[in-house]
Protein backbone atom coordinates (compact mmCIF):
# COMPACT_ATOMS: atom_id res chain seq x y z
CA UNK A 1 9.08 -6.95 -24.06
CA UNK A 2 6.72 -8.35 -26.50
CA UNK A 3 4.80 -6.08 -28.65
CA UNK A 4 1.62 -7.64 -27.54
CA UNK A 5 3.25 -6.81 -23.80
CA UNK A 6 3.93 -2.82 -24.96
CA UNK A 7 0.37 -2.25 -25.93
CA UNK A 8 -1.07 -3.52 -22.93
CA UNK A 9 1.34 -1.70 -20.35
CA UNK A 10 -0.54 1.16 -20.68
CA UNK A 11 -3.62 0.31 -20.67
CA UNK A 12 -6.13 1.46 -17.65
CA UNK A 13 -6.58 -2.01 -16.46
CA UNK A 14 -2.82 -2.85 -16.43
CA UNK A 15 -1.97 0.31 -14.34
CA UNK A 16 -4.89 -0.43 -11.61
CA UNK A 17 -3.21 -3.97 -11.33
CA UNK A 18 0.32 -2.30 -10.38
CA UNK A 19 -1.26 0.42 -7.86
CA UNK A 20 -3.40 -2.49 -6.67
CA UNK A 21 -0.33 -4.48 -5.89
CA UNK A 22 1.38 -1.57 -4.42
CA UNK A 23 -2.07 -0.83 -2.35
CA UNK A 24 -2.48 -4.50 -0.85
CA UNK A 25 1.61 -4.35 -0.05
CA UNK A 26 1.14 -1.56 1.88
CA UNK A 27 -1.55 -2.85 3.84
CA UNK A 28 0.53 -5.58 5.09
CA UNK A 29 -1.38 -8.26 3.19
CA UNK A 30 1.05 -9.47 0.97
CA UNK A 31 4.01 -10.61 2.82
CA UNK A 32 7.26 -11.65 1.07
CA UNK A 33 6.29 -12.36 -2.55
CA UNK A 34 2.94 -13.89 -1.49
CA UNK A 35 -0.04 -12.92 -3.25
CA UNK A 36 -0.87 -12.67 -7.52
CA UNK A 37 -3.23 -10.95 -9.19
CA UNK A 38 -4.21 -10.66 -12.71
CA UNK A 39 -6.86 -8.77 -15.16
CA UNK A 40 -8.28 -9.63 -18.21
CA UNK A 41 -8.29 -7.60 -21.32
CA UNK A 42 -10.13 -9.22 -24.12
CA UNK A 43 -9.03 -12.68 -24.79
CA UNK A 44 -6.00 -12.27 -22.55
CA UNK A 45 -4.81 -12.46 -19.02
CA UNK A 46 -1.59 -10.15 -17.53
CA UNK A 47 -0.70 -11.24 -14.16
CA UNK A 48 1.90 -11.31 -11.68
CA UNK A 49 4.77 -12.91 -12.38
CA UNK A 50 5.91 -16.15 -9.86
CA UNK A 51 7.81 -14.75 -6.90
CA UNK A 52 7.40 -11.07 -7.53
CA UNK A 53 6.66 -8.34 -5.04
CA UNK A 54 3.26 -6.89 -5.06
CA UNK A 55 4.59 -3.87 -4.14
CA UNK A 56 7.09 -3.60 -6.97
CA UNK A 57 5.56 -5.21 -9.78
CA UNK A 58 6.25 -3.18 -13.58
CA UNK A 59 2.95 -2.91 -16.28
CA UNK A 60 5.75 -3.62 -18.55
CA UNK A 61 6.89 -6.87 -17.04
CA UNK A 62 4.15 -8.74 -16.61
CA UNK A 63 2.91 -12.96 -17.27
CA UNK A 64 0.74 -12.86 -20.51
CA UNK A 65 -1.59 -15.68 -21.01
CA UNK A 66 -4.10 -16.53 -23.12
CA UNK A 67 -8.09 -17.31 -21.31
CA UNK A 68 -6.50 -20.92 -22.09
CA UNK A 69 -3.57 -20.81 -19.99
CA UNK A 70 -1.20 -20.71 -23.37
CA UNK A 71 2.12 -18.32 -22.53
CA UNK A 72 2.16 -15.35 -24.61
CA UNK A 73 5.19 -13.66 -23.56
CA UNK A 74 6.52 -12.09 -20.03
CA UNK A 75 7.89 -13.84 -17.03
CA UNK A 76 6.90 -16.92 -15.73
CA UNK A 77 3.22 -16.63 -14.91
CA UNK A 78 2.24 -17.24 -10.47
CA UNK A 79 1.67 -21.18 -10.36
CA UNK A 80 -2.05 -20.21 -9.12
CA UNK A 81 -2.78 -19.06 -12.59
CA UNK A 82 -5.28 -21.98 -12.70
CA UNK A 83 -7.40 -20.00 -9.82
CA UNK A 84 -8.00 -17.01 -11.75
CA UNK A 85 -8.84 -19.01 -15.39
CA UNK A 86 -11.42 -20.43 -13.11
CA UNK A 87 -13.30 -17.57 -12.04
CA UNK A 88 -13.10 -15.45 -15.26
CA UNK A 89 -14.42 -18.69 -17.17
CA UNK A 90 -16.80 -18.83 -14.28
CA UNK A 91 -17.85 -15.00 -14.57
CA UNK A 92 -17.15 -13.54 -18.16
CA UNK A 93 -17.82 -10.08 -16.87
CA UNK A 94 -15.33 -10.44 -14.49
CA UNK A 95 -12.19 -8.11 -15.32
CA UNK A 96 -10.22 -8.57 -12.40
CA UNK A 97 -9.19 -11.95 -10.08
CA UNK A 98 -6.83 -10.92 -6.49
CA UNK A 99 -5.40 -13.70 -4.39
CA UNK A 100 -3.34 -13.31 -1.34
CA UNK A 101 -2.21 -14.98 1.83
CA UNK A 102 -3.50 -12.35 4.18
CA UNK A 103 -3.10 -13.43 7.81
CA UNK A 104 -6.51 -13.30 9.46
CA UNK A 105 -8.21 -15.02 6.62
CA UNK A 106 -5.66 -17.32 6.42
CA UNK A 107 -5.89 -18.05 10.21
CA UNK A 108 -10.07 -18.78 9.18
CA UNK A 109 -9.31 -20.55 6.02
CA UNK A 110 -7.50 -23.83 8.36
CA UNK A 111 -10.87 -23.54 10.87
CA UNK A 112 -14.16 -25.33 10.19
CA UNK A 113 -16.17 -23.38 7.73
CA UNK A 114 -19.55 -21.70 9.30
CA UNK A 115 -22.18 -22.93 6.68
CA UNK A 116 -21.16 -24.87 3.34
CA UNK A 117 -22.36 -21.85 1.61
CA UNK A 118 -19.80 -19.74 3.23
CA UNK A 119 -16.75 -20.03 4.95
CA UNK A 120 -17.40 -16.53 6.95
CA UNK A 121 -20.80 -15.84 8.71
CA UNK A 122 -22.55 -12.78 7.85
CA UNK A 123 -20.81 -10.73 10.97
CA UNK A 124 -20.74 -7.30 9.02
CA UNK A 125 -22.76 -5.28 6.51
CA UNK A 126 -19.96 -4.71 4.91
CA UNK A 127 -18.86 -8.10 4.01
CA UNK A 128 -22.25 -8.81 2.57
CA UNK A 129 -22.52 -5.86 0.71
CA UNK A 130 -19.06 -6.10 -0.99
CA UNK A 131 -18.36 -9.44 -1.41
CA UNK A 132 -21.49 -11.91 -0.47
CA UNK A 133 -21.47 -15.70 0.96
CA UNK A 134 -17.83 -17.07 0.48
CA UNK A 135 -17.53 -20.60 0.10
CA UNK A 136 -14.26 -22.83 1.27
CA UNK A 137 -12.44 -24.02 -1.25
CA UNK A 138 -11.24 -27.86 -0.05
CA UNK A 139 -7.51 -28.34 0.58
CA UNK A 140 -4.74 -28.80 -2.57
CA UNK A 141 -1.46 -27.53 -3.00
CA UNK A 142 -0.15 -24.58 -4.25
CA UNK A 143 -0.99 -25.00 -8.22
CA UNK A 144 -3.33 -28.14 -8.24
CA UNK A 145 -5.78 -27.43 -11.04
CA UNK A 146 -8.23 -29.60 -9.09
CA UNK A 147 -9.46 -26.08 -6.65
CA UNK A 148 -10.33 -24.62 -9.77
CA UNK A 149 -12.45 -27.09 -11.13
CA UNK A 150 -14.46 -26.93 -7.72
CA UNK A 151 -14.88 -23.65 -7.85
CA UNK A 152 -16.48 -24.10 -11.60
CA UNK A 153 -18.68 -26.85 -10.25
CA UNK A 154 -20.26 -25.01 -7.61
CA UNK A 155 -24.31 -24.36 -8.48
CA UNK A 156 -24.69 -20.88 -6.60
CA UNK A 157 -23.20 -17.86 -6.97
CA UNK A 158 -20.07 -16.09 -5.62
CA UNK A 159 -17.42 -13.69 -6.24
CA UNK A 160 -15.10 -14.61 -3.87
CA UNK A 161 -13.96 -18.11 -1.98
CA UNK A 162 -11.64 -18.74 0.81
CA UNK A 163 -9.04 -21.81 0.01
CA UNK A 164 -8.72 -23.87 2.91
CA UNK A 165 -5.12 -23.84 4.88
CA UNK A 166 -3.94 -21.22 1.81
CA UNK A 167 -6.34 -18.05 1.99
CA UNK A 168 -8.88 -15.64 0.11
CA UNK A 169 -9.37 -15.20 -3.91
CA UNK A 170 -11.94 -12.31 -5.38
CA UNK A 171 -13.29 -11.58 -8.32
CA UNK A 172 -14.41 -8.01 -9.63
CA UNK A 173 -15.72 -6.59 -12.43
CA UNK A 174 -13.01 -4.14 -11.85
CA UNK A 175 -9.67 -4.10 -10.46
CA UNK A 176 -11.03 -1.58 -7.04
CA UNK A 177 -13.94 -4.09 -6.68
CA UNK A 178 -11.48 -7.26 -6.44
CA UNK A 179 -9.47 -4.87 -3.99
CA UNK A 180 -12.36 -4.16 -1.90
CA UNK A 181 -13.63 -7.23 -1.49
CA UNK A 182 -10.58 -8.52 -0.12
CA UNK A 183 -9.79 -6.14 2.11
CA UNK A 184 -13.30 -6.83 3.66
CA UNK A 185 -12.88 -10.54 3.51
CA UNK A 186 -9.42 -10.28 5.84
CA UNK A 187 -11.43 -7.46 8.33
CA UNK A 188 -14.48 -9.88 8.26
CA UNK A 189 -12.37 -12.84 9.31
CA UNK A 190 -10.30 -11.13 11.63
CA UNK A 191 -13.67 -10.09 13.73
CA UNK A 192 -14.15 -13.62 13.81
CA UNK A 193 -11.13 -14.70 15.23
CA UNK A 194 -11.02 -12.01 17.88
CA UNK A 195 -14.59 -12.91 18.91
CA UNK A 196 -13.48 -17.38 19.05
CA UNK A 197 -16.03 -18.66 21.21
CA UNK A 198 -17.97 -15.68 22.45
CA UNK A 199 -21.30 -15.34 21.43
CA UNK A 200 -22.31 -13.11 18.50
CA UNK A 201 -25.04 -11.67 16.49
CA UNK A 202 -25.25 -12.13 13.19
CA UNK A 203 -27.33 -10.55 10.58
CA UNK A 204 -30.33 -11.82 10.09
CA UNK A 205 -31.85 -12.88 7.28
CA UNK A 206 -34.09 -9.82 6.54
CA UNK A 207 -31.01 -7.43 6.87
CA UNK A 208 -29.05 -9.54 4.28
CA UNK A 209 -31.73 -9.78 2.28
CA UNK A 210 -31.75 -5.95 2.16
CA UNK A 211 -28.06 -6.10 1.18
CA UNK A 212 -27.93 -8.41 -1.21
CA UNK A 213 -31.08 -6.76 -2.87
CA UNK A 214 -29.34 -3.20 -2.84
CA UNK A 215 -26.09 -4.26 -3.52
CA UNK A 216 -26.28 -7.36 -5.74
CA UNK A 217 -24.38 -9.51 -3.99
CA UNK A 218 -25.12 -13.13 -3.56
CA UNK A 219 -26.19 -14.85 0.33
CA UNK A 220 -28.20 -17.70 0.98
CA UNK A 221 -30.58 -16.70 3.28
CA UNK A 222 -30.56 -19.60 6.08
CA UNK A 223 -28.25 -20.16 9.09
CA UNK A 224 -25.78 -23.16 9.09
């Protein structure tokens, strides 16, 4: 371990990431060694390593990168690195980026979007009030730097996107807000799935303008 890596281990940020992988394992969202997540502390990024467990990961073993993408010391940094630099260069005040391959968002992720401002309608309060509109993120494979310069040339805002055929990636200004948001996305999207072709209500556009307002969260405020 680096000595840049033994400062960090401790740190508050570095422990939420562990119980955070530990929280999403448990869930059942992270199957195999699916799944990275990362935080940033200052200048630099400690993530996942490629192939690890969520549920088993070690503060002291951890990728560290540089906001550039430069190797500072650890294991071999998750291939999807390139994801996360794009939403913390997107949102400086973001601390915390989770992606996973969670199977109900997943499942919605290789369906036809429901507006181009979101993959997901707005079928619970919850979803808009933790996580807002999140857009699709067009098809590339597993590492292709290309997803993350779509997601910084996007002109409205998000904290969250769904990857098409892959699955969900959130942002947070905290590690527990990256969590949530998540979790929400892959309960949103399973409602969806289980209602297919019924009919459903939505929220309107006064109630999500309620949310958004309360909550600051981001939705544009016009059906598909």
């Amino acid at each position: 371990m680096s000595t840049a890596q033994a400062d960090l281990a401790g740190h508050p940020l570095c422990q939420d990431l562990v119980q955070a992988g530990a929280t999403l394992a448990g869930l059942g969202l992270s199957p195999g060694s699916s799944g990275n997540i990362s935080v940033r502390i200052g200048d630099t990024v400690l993530m996942s390593p490629t192939g690890s467990d969520l549920a088993s990961l070690d503060a002291g073993n951890l990728a560290l990168l540089s906001l550039d993408g430069d190797v500072l010391g650890g294991p071999k940094a998750s291939k999807e690195f390139p994801l996360h630099q794009a939403m913390y260069a997107r949102y400086p005040d973001m601390t915390a980026v989770v992606h996973l391959h969670s199977p109900n968002a997943a499942a919605l992720s290789c369906t036809q979007p429901w507006a181009p401002h979101s993959a997901l309608p707005p079928i619970t309060p919850y979803l808009v009030m933790r996580v807002g509109q999140v857009p699709l993120i067009p098809y590339a494979a597993p590492g292709n730097s290309s997803q993350g310069a779509y997601i910084n040339s996007l002109d409205f805002d998000f904290s969250a996107v769904l990857l098409q055929n892959h699955g969900p990636l959130t942002s947070g200004a905290s590690v527990q807000q990256a969590v949530d948001a998540i979790i929400e996305i892959e309960e949103a999207a399973k409602l969806v799935l289980l209602l297919q072709e019924r009919p459903a209500r939505l929220l309107d556009d006064a109630e999500i303008a309620e949310l958004t307002r309360t909550y600051g969260t981001t939705w544009k405020t016009s059906g598909p």
